[in-house]
Protein backbone atom coordinates (compact mmCIF):
# COMPACT_ATOMS: atom_id res chain seq x y z
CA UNK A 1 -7.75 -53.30 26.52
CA UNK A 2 -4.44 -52.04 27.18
CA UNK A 3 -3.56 -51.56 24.05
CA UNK A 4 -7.10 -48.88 23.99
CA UNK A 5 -4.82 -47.45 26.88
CA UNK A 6 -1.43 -47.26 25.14
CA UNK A 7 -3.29 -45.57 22.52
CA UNK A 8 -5.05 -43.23 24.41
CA UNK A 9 -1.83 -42.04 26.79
CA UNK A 10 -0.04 -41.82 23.62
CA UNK A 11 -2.65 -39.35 22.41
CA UNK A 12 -2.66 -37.30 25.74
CA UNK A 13 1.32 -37.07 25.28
CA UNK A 14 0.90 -36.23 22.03
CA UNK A 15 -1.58 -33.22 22.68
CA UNK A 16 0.90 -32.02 25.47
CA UNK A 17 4.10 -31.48 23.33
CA UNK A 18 2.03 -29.84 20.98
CA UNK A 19 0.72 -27.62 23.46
CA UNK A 20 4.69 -26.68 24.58
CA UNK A 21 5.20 -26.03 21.45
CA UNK A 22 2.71 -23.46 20.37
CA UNK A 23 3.95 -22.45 24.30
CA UNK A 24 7.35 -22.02 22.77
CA UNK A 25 6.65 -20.09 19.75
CA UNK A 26 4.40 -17.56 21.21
CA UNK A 27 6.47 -15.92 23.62
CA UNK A 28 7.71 -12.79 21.92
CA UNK A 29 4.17 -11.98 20.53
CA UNK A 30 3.15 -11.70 24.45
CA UNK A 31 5.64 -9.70 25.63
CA UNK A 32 5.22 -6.87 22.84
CA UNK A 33 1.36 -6.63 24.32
CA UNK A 34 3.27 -4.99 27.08
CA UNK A 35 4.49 -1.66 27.62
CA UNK A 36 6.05 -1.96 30.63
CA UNK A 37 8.46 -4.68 28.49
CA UNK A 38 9.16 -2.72 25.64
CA UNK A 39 6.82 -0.53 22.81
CA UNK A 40 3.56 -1.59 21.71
CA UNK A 41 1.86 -0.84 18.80
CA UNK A 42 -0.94 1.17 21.19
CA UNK A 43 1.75 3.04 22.81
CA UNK A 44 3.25 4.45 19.15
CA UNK A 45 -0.34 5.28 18.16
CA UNK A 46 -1.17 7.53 21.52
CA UNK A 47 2.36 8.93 21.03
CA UNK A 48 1.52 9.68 17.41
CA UNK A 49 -1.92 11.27 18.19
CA UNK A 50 -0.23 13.54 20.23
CA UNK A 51 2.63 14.40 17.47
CA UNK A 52 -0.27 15.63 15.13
CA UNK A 53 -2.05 17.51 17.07
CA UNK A 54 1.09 19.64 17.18
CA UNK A 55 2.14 19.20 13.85
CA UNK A 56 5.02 21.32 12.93
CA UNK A 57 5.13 22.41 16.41
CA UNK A 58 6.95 19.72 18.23
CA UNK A 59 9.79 17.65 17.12
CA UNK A 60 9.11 14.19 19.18
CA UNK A 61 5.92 13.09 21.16
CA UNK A 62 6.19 10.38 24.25
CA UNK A 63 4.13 8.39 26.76
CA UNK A 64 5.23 6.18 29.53
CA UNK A 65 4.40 2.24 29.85
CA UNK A 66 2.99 2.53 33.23
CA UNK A 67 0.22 5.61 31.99
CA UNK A 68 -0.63 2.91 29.14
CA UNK A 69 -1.14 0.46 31.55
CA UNK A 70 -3.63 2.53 33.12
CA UNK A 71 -5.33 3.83 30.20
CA UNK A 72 -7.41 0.86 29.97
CA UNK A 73 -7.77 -2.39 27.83
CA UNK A 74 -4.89 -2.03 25.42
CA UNK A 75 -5.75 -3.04 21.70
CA UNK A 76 -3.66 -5.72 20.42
CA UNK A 77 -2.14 -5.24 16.75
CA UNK A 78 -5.04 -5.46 13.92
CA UNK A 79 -7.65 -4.42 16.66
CA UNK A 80 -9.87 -1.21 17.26
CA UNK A 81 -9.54 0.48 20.27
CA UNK A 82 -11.97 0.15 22.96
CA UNK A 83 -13.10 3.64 23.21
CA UNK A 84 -15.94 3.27 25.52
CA UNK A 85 -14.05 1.57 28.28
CA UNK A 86 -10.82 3.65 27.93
CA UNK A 87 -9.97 6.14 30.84
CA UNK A 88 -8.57 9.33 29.36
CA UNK A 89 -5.05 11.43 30.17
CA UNK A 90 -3.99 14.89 29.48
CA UNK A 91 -1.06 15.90 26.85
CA UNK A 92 0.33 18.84 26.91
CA UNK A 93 3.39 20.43 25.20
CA UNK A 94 7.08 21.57 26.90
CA UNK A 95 10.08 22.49 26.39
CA UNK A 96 13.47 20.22 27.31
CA UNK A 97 17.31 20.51 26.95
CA UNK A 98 18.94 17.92 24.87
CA UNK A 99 20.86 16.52 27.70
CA UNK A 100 17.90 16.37 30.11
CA UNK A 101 16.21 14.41 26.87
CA UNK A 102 18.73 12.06 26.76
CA UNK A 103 18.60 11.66 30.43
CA UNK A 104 14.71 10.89 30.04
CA UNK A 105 15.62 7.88 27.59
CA UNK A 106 18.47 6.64 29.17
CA UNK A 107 16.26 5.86 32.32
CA UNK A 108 13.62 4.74 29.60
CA UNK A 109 15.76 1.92 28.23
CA UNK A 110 17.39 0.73 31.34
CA UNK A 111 15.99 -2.07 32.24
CA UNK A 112 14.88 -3.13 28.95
CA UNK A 113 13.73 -6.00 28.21
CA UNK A 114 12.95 -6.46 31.84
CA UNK A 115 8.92 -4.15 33.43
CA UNK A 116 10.01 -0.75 33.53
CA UNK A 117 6.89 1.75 34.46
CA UNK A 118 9.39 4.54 33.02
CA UNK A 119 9.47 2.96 29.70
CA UNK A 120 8.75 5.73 27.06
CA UNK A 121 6.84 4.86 23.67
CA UNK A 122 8.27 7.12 21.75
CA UNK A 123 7.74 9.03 18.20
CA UNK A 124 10.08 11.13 16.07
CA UNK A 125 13.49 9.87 17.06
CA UNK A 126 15.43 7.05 17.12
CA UNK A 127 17.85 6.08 20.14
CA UNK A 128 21.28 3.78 19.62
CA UNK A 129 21.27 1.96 22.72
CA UNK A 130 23.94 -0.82 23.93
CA UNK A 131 23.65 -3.39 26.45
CA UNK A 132 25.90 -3.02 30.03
CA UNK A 133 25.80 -6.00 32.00
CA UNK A 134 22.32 -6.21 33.68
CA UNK A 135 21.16 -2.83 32.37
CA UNK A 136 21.76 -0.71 29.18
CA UNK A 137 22.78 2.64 28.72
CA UNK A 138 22.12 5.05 25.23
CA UNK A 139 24.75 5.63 23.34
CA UNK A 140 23.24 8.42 20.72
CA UNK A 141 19.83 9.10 19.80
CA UNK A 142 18.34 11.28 16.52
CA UNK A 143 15.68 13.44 15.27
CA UNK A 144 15.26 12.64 11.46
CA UNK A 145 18.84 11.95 11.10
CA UNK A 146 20.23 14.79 13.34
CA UNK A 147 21.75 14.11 16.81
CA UNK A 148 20.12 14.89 20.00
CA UNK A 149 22.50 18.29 20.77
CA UNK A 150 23.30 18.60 24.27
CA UNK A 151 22.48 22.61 24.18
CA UNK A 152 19.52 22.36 22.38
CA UNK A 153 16.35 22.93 23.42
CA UNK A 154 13.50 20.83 21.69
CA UNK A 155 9.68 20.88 21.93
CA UNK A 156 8.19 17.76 23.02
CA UNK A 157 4.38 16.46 22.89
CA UNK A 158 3.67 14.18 26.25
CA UNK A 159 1.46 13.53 29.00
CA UNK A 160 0.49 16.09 31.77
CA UNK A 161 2.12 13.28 34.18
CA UNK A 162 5.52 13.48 32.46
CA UNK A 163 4.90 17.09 31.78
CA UNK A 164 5.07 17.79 35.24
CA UNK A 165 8.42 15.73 36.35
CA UNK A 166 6.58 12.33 36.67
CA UNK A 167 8.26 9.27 35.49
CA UNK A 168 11.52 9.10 33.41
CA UNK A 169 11.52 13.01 33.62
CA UNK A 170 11.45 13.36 37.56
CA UNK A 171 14.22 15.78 38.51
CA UNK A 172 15.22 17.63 35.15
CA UNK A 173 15.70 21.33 35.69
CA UNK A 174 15.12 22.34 32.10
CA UNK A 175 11.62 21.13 32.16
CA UNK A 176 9.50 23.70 30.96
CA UNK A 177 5.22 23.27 30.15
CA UNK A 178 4.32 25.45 27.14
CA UNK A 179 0.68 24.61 27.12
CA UNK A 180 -2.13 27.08 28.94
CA UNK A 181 -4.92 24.22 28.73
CA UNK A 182 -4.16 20.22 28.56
CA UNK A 183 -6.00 18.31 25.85
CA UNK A 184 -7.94 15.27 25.78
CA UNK A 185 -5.67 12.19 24.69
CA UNK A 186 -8.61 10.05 24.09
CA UNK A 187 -10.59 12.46 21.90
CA UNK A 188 -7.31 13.09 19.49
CA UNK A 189 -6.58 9.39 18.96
CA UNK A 190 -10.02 9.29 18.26
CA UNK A 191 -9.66 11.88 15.65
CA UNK A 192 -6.52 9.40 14.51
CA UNK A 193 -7.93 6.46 14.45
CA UNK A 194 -11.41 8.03 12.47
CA UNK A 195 -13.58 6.14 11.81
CA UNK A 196 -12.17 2.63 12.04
CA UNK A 197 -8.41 2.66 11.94
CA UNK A 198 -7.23 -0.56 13.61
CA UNK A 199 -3.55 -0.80 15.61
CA UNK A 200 -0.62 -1.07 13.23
CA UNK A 201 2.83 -3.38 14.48
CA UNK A 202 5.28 -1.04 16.44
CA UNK A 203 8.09 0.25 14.94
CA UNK A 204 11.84 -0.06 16.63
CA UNK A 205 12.59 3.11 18.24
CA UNK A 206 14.98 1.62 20.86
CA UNK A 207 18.15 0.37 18.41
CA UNK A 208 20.64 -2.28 19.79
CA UNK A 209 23.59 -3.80 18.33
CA UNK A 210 23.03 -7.39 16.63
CA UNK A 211 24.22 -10.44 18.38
CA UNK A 212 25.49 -13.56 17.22
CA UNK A 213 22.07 -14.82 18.62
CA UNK A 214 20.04 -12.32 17.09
């Protein structure tokens, strides 16, 4: 008899540690399902919807984490999107100065890795970032493989929300909306994602320096 028990708390430890293990080696999976953490393979693809739709237009596109979160259920990598239970946004296209831009991301990538509503999934650049003691700060970001200019003023493709001073771009002067009429962000990932196109692994926009641990 109580070697039956032995037996069976040996199995129930047993089950346990593999439990803390799968625990273990699951964490960074679960964090890239959210965009208030850092980009998401959703968050590229509602950026990128709105980058076509203004093809040759616009040179970046960008959404913030916390209008993802509110979108509705988010599709995990290899999913579809579910479109009938999504609620739908307005992108629109403006005008910003290159410093105001850089402004935008810097308050984007702050907190990183740490919930950030101002996060911005991003398309069309790429932004060198390094890490200052409990935040981080941007140290250069690109368009193709051309610098962000200071001077410069680039067309961007975003949401209504941002569009209007919301979010990362709350209090930036140069802030200008191009569009007459907003369009339907739903109905042009829809168009993206015709007629099954499932959610592809997010790409790195936000680059930081390697570590010794990384």
């Amino acid at each position: 008899m109580l070697n039956r028990i032995k037996i069976a708390l040996l199995l129930i430890a047993g089950i346990a540690l593999l439990a803390c293990f799968s625990a273990l080696a699951s964490p960074a999976h679960k964090n890239t399902e959210d965009p208030l953490v850092r980009e998401t393979g959703w968050g590229q693809a509602c950026a990128r919807g709105m980058l076509s739709f203004y093809e040759g237009k616009v040179d970046i596109a960008m959404i913030s984490g916390g209008e993802l979160s509110a979108l509705g259920p988010m599709p995990k990598v290899g999913e579809i999107p579910d479109w009938e239970h999504l609620k739908d946004l307005d992108f629109v296209l403006i005008k910003i100065s290159g410093a105001d831009l850089l402004i935008a991301l810097e308050r984007s990538v702050k907190y990183m890795p740490r919930k950030n509503a101002n996060l911005l999934h991003i398309q069309g650049l790429t932004v060198f970032c390094e890490r200052a003691d409990k935040t981080n700060m941007v140290r250069t970001a690109t368009i193709g493989e051309e610098p962000i200019v200071l001077s410069e003023v680039y067309r961007v493709a975003t949401t209504k929300f941002l569009a209007e001073g919301g979010g990362a771009l709350v209090g930036l002067k140069s802030l200008v909306v191009v569009t007459k009429e907003p369009h339907s962000l739903v109905r042009q990932i829809r168009f993206l994602f015709f007629p099954k196109g499932k959610i592809s692994a997010p790409k790195a926009s936000y680059v930081f320096p390697a570590t010794k641990d990384a």
